[in-house]
PDB file of N, CA and C in Angstrom:
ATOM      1  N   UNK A   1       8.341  12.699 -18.450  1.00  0.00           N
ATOM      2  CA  UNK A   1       7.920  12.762 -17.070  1.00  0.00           C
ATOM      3  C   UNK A   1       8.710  11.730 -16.262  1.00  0.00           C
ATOM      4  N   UNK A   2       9.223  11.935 -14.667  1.00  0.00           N
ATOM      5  CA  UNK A   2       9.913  11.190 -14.351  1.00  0.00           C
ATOM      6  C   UNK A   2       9.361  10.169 -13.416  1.00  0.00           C
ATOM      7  N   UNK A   3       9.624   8.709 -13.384  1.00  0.00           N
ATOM      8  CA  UNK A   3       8.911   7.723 -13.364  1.00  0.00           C
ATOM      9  C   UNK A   3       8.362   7.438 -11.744  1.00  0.00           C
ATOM     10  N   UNK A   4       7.467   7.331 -11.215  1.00  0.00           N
ATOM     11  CA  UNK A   4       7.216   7.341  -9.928  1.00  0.00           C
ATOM     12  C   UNK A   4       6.172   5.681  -9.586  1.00  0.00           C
ATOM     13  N   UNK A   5       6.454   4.292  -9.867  1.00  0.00           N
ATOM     14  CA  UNK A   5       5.653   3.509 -10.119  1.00  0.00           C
ATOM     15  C   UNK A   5       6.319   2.846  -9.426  1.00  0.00           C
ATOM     16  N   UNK A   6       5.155   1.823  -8.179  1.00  0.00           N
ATOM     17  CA  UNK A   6       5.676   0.973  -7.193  1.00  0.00           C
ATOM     18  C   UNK A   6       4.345  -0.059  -7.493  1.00  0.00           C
ATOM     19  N   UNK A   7       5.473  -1.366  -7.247  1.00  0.00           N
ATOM     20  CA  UNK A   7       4.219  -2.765  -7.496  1.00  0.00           C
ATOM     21  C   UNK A   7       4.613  -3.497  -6.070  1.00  0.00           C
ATOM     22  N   UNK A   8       4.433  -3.480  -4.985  1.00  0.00           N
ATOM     23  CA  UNK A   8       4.576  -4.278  -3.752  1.00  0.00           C
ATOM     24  C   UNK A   8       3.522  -5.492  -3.357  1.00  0.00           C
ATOM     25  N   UNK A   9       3.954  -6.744  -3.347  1.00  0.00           N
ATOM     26  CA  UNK A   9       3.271  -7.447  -3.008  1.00  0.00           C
ATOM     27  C   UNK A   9       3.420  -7.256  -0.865  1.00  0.00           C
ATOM     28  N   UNK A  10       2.411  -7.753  -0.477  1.00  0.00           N
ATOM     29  CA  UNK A  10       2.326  -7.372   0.804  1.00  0.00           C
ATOM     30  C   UNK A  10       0.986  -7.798   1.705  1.00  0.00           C
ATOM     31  N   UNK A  11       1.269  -8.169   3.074  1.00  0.00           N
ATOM     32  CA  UNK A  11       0.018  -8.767   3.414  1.00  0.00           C
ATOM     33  C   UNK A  11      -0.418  -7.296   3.914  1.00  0.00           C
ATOM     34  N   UNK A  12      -1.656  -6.992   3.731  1.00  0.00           N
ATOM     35  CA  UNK A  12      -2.733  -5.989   4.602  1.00  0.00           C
ATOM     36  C   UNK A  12      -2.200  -6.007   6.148  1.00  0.00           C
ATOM     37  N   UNK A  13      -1.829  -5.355   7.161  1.00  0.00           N
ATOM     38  CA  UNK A  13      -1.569  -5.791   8.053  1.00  0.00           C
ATOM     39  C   UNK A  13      -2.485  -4.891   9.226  1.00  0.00           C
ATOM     40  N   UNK A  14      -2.790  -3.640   8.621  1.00  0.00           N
ATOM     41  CA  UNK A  14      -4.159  -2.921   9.615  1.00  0.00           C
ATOM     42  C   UNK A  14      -4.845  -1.875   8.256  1.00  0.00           C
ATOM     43  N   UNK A  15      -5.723  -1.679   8.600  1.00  0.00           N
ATOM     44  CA  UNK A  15      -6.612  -0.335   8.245  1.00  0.00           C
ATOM     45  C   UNK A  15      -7.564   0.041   8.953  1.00  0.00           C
ATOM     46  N   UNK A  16      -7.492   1.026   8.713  1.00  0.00           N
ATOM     47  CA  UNK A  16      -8.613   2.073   9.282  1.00  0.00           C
ATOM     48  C   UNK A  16     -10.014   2.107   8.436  1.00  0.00           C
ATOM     49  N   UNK A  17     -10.957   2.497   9.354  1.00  0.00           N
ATOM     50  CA  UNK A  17     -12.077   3.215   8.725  1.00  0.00           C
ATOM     51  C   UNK A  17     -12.338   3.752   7.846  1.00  0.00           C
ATOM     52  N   UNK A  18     -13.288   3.117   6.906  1.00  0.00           N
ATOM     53  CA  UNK A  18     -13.518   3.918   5.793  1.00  0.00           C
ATOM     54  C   UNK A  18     -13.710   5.257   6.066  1.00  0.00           C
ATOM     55  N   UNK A  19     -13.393   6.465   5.214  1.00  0.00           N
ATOM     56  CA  UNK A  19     -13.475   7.824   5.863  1.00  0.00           C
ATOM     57  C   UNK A  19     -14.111   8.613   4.193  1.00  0.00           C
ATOM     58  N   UNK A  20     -14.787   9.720   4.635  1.00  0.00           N
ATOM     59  CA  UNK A  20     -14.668  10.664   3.217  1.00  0.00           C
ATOM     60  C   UNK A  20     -14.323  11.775   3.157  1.00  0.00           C
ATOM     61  N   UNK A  21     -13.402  12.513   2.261  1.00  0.00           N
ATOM     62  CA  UNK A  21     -12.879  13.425   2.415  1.00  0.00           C
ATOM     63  C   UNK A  21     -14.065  14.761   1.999  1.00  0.00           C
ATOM     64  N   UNK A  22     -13.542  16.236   2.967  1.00  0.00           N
ATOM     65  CA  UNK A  22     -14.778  17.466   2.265  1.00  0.00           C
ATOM     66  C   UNK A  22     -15.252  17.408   1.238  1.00  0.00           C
ATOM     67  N   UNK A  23     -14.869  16.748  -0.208  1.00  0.00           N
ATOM     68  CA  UNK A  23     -15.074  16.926  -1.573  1.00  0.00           C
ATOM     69  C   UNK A  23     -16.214  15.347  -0.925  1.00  0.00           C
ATOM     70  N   UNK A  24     -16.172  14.704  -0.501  1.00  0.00           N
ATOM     71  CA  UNK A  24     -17.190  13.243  -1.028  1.00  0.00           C
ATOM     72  C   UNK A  24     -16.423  12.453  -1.712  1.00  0.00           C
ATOM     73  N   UNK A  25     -15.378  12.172  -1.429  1.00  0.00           N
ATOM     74  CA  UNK A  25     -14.405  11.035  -2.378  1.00  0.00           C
ATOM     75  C   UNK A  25     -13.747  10.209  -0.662  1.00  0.00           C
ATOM     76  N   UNK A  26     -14.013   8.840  -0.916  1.00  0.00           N
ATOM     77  CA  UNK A  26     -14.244   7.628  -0.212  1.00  0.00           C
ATOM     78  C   UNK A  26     -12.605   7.777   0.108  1.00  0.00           C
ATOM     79  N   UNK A  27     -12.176   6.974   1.289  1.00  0.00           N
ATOM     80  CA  UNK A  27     -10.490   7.562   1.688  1.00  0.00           C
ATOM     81  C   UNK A  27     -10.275   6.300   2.671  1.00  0.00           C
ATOM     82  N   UNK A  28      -8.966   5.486   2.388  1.00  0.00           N
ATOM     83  CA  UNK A  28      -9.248   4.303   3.454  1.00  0.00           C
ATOM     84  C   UNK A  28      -7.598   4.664   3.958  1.00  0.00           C
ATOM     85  N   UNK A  29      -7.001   4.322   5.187  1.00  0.00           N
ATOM     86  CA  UNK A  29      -5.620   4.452   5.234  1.00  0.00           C
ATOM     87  C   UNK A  29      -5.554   2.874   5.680  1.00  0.00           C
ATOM     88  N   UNK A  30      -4.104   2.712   5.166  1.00  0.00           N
ATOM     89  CA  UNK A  30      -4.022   1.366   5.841  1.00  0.00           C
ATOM     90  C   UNK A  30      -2.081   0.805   5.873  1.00  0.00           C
ATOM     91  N   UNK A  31      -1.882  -0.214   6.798  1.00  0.00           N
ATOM     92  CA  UNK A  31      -0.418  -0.540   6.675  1.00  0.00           C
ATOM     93  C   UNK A  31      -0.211  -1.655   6.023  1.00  0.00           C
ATOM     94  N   UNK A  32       0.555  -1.637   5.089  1.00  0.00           N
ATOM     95  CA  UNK A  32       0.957  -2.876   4.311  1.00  0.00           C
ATOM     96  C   UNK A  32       2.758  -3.755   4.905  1.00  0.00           C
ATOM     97  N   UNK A  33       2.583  -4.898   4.875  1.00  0.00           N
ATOM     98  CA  UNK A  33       3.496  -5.640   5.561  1.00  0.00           C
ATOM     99  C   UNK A  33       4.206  -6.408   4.587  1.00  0.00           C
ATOM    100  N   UNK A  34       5.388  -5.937   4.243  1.00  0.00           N
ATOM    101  CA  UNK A  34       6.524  -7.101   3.220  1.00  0.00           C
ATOM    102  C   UNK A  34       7.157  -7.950   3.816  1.00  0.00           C
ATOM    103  N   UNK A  35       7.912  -8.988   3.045  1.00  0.00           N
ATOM    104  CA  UNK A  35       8.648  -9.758   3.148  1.00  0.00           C
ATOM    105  C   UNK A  35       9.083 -10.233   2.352  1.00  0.00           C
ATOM    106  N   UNK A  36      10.344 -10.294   1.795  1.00  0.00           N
ATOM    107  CA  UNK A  36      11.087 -10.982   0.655  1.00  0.00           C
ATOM    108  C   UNK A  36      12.521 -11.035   0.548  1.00  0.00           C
ATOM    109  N   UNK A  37      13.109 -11.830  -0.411  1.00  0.00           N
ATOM    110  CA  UNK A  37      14.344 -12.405  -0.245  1.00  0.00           C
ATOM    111  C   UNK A  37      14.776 -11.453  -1.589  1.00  0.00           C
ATOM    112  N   UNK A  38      15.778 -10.474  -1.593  1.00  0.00           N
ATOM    113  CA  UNK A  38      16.048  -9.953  -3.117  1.00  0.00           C
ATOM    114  C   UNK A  38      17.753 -10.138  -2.724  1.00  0.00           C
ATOM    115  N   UNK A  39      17.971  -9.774  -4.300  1.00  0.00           N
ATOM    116  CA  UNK A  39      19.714 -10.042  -4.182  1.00  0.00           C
ATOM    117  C   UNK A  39      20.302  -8.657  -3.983  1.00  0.00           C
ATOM    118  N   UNK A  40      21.448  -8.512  -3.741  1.00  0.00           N
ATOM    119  CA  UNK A  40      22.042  -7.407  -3.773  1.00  0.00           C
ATOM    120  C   UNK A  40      23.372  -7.579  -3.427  1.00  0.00           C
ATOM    121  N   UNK A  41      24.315  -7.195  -4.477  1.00  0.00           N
ATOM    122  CA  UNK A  41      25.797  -7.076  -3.851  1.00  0.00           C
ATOM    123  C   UNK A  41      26.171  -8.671  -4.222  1.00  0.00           C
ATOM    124  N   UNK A  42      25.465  -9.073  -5.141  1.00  0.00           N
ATOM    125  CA  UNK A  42      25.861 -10.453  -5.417  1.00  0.00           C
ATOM    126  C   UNK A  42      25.264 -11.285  -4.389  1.00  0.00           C
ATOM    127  N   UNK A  43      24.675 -11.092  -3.112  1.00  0.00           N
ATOM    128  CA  UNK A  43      24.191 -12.196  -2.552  1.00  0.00           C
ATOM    129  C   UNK A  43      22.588 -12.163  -2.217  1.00  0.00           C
ATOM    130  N   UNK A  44      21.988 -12.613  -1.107  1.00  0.00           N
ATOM    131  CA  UNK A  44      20.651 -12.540  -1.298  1.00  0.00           C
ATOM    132  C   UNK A  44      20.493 -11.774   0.349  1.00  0.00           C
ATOM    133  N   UNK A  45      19.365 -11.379   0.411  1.00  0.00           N
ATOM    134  CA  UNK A  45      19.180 -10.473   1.687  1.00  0.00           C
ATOM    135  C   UNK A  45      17.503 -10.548   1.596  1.00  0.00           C
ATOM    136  N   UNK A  46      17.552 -10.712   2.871  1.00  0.00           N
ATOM    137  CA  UNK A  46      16.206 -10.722   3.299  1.00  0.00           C
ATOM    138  C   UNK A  46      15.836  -9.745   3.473  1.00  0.00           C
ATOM    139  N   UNK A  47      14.639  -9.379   3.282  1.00  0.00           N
ATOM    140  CA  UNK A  47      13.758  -7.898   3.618  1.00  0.00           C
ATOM    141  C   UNK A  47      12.521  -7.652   4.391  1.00  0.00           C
ATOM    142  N   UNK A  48      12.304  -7.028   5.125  1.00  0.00           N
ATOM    143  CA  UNK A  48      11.192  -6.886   5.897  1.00  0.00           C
ATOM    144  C   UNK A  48      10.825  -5.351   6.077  1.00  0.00           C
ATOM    145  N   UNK A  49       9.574  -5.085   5.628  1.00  0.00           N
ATOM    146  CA  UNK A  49       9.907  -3.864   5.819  1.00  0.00           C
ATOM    147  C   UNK A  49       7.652  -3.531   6.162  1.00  0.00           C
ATOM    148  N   UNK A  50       7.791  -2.084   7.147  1.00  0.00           N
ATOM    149  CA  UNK A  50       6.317  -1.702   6.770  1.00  0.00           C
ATOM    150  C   UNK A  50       6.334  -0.222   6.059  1.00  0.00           C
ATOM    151  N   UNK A  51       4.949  -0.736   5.485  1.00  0.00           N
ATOM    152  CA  UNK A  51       4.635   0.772   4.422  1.00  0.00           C
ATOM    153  C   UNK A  51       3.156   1.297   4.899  1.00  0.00           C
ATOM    154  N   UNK A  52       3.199   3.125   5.244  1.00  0.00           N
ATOM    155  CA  UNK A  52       1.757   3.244   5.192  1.00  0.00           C
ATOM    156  C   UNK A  52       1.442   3.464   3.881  1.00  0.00           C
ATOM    157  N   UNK A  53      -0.229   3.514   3.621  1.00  0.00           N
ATOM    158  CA  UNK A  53      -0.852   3.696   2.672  1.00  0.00           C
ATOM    159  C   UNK A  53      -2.173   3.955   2.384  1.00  0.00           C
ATOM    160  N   UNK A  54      -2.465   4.551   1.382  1.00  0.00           N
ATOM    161  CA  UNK A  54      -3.458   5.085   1.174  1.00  0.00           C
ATOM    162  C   UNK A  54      -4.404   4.691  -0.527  1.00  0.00           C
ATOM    163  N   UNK A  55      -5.447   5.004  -0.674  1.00  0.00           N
ATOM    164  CA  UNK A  55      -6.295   4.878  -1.761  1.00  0.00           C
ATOM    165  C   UNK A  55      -7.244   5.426  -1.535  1.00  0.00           C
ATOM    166  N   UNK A  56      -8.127   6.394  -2.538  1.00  0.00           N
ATOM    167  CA  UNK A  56      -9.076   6.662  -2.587  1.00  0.00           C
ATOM    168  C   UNK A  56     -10.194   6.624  -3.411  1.00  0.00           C
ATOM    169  N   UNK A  57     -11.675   6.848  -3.459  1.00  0.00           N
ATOM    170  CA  UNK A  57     -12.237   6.595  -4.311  1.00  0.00           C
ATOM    171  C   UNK A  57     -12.753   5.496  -4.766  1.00  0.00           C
ATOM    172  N   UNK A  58     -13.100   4.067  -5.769  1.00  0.00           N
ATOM    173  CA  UNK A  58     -13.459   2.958  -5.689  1.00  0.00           C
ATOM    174  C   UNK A  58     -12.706   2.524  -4.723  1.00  0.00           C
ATOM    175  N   UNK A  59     -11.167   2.216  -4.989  1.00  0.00           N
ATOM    176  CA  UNK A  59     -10.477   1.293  -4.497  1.00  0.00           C
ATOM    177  C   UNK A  59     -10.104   1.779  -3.360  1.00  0.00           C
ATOM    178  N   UNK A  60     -10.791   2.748  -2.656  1.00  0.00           N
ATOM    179  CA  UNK A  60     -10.791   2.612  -1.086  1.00  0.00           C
ATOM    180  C   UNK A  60     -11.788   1.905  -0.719  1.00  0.00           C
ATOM    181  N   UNK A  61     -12.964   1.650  -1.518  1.00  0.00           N
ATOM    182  CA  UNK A  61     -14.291   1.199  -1.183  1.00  0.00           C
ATOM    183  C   UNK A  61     -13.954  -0.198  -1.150  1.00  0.00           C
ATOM    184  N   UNK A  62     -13.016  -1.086  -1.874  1.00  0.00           N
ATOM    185  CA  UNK A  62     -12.907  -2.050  -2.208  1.00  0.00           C
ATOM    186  C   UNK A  62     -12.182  -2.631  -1.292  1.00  0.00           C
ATOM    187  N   UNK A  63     -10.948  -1.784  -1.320  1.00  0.00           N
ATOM    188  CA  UNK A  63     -10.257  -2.337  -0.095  1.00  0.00           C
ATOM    189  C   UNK A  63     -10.674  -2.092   1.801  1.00  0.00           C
ATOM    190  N   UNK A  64     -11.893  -1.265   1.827  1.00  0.00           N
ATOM    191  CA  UNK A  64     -12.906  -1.264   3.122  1.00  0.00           C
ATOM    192  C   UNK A  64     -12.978  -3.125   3.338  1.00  0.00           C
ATOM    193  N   UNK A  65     -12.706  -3.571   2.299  1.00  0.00           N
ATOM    194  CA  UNK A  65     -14.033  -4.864   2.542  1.00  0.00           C
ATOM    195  C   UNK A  65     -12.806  -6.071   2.525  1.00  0.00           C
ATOM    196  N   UNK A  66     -11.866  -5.713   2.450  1.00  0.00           N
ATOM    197  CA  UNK A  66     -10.428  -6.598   2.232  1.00  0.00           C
ATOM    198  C   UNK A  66     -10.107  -6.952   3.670  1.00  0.00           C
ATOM    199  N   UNK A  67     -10.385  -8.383   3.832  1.00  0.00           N
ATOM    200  CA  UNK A  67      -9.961  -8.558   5.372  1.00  0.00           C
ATOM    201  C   UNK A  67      -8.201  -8.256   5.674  1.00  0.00           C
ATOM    202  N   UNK A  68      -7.926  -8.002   6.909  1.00  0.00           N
ATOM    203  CA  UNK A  68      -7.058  -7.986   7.685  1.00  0.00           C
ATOM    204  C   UNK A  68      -5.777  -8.725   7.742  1.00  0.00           C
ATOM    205  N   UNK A  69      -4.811  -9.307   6.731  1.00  0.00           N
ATOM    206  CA  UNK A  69      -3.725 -10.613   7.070  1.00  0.00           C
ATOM    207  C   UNK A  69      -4.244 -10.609   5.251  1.00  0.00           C
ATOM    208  N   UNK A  70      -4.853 -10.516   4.558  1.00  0.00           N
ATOM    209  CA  UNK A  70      -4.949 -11.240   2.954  1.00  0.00           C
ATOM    210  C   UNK A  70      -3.810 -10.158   2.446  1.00  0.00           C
ATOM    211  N   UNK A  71      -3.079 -11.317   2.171  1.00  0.00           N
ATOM    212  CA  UNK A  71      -1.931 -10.928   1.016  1.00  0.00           C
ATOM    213  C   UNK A  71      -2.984  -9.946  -0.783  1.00  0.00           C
ATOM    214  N   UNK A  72      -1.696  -9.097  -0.929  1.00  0.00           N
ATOM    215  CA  UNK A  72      -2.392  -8.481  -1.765  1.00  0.00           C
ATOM    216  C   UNK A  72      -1.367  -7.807  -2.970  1.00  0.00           C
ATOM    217  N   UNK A  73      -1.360  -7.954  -4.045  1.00  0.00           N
ATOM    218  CA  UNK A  73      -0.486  -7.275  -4.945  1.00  0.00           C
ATOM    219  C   UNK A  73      -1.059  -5.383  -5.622  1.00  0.00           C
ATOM    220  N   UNK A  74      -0.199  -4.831  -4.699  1.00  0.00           N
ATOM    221  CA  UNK A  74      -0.634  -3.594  -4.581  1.00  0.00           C
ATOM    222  C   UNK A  74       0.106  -2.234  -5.659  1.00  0.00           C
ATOM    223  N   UNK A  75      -0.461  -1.734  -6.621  1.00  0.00           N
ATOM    224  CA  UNK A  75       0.342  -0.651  -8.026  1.00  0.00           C
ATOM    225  C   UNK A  75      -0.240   0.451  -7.208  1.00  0.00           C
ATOM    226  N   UNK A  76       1.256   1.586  -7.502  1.00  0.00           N
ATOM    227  CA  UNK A  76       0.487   2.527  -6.996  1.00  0.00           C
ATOM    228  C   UNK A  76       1.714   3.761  -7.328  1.00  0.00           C
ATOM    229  N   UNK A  77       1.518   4.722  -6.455  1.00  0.00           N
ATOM    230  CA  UNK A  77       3.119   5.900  -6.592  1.00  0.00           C
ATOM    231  C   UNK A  77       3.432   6.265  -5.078  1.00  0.00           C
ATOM    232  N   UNK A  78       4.156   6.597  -4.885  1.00  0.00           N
ATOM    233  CA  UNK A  78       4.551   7.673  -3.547  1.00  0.00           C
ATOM    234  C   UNK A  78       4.675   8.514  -3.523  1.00  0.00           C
ATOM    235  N   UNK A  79       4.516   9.037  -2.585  1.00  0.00           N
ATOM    236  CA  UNK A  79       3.960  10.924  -2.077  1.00  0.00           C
ATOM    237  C   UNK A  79       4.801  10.871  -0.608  1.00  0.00           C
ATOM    238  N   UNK A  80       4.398  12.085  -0.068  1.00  0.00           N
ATOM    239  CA  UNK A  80       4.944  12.915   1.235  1.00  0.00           C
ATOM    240  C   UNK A  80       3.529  11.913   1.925  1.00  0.00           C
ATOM    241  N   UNK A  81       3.635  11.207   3.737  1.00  0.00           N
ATOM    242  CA  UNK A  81       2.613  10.975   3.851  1.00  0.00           C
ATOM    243  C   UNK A  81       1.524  11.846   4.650  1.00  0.00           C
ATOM    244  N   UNK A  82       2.798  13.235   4.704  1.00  0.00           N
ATOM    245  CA  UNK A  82       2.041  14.747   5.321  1.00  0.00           C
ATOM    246  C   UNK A  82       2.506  15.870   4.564  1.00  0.00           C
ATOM    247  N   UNK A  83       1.817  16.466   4.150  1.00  0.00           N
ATOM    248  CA  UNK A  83       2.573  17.935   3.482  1.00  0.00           C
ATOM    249  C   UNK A  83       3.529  18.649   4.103  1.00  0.00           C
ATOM    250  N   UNK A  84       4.231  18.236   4.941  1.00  0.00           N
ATOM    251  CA  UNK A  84       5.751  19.065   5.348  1.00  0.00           C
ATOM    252  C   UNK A  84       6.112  17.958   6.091  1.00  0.00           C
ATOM    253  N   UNK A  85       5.574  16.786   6.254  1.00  0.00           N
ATOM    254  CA  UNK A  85       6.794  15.794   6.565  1.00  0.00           C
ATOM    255  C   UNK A  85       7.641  14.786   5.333  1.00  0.00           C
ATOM    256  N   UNK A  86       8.255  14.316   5.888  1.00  0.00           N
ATOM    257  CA  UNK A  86       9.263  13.518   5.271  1.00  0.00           C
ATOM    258  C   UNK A  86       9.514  12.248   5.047  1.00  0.00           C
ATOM    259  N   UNK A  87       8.098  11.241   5.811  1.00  0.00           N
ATOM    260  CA  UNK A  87       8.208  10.245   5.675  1.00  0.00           C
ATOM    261  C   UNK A  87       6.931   9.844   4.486  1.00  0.00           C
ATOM    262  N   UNK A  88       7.115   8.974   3.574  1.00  0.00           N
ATOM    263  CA  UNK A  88       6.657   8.169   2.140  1.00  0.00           C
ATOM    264  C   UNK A  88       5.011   7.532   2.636  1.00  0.00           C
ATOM    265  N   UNK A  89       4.045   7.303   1.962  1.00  0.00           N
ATOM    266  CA  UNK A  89       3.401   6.350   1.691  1.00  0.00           C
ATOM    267  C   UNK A  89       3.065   6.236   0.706  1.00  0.00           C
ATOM    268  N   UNK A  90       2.840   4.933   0.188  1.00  0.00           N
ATOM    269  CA  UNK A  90       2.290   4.427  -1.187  1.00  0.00           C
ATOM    270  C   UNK A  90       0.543   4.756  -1.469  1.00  0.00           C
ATOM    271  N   UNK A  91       0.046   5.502  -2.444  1.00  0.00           N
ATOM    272  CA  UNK A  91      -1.046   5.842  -2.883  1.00  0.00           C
ATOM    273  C   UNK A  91      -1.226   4.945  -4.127  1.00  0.00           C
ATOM    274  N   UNK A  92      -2.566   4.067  -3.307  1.00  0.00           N
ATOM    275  CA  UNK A  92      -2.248   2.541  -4.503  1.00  0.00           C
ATOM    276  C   UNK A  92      -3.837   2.939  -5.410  1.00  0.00           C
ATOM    277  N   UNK A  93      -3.286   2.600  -6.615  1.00  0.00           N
ATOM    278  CA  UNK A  93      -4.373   3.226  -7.505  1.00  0.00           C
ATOM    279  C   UNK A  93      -4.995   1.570  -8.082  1.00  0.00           C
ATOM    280  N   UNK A  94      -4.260   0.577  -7.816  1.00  0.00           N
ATOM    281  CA  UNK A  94      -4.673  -0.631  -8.054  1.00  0.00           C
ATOM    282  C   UNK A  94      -4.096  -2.197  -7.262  1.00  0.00           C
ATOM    283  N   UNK A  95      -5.027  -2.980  -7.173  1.00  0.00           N
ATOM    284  CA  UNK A  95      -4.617  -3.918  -6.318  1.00  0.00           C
ATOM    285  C   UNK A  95      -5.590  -5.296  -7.187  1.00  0.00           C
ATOM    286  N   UNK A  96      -4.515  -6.506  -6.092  1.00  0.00           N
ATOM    287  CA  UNK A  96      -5.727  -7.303  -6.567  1.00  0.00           C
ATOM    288  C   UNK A  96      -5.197  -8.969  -5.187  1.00  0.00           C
ATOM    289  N   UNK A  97      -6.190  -9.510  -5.102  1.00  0.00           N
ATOM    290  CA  UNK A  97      -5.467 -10.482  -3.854  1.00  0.00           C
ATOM    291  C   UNK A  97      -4.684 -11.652  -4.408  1.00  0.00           C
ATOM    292  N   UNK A  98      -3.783 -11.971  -3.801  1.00  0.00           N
ATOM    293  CA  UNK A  98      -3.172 -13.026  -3.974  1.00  0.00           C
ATOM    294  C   UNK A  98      -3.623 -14.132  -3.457  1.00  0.00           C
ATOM    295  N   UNK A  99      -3.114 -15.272  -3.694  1.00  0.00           N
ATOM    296  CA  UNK A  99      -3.258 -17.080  -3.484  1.00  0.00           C
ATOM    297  C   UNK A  99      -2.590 -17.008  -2.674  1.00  0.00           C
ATOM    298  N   UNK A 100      -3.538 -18.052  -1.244  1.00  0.00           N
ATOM    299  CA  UNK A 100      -2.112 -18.843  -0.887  1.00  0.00           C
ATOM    300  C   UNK A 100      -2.960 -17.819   0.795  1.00  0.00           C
ATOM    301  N   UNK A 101      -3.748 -17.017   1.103  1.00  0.00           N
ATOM    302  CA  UNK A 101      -3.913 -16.462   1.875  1.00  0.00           C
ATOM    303  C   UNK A 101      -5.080 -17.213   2.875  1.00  0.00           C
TER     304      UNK A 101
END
């Protein structure tokens, strides 16, 4: 199977309302905010970048309750973030907060 696994550390930077989908499964959307220094090309490059995202189920419930700005180390995969569009979000199946927030 071909490998689809993303680990982004990232501060929370908005979410939405807890929501539930027709089936009764808990649904939170939210934007995650990077920043980091990686190498490339032999030198180092700064990165900044935003990601939407999604979780459902406990860890939408969990992250309902995750304030706003807390850094967070977020596992998860990517998907379409609409069924005929073209732009990515991360569907995080696990998280946990970081230090330092």
């Amino acid at each position: 199977m071909p490998v689809n696994e993303v680990t982004l550390d990232a501060r929370l930077a908005a979410r939405d309302d807890l929501r539930f989908t027709p089936a009764g499964v808990a649904a939170i959307d939210f934007q995650l905010a990077h920043e980091s220094m990686q190498s490339e090309a032999n030198g180092e490059r700064r990165v900044t970048c935003e990601l939407a995202a999604v979780a459902l189920g406990p860890i939408a419930k969990e992250l309902a309750a995750v304030a706003v700005g807390q850094r967070l180390r977020c596992r998860g995969f990517l998907a379409r973030r609409y069924r005929t569009g073209v732009s990515v979000s991360l569907h995080v199946n696990a998280f946990e907060r970081l230090e330092g927030n």
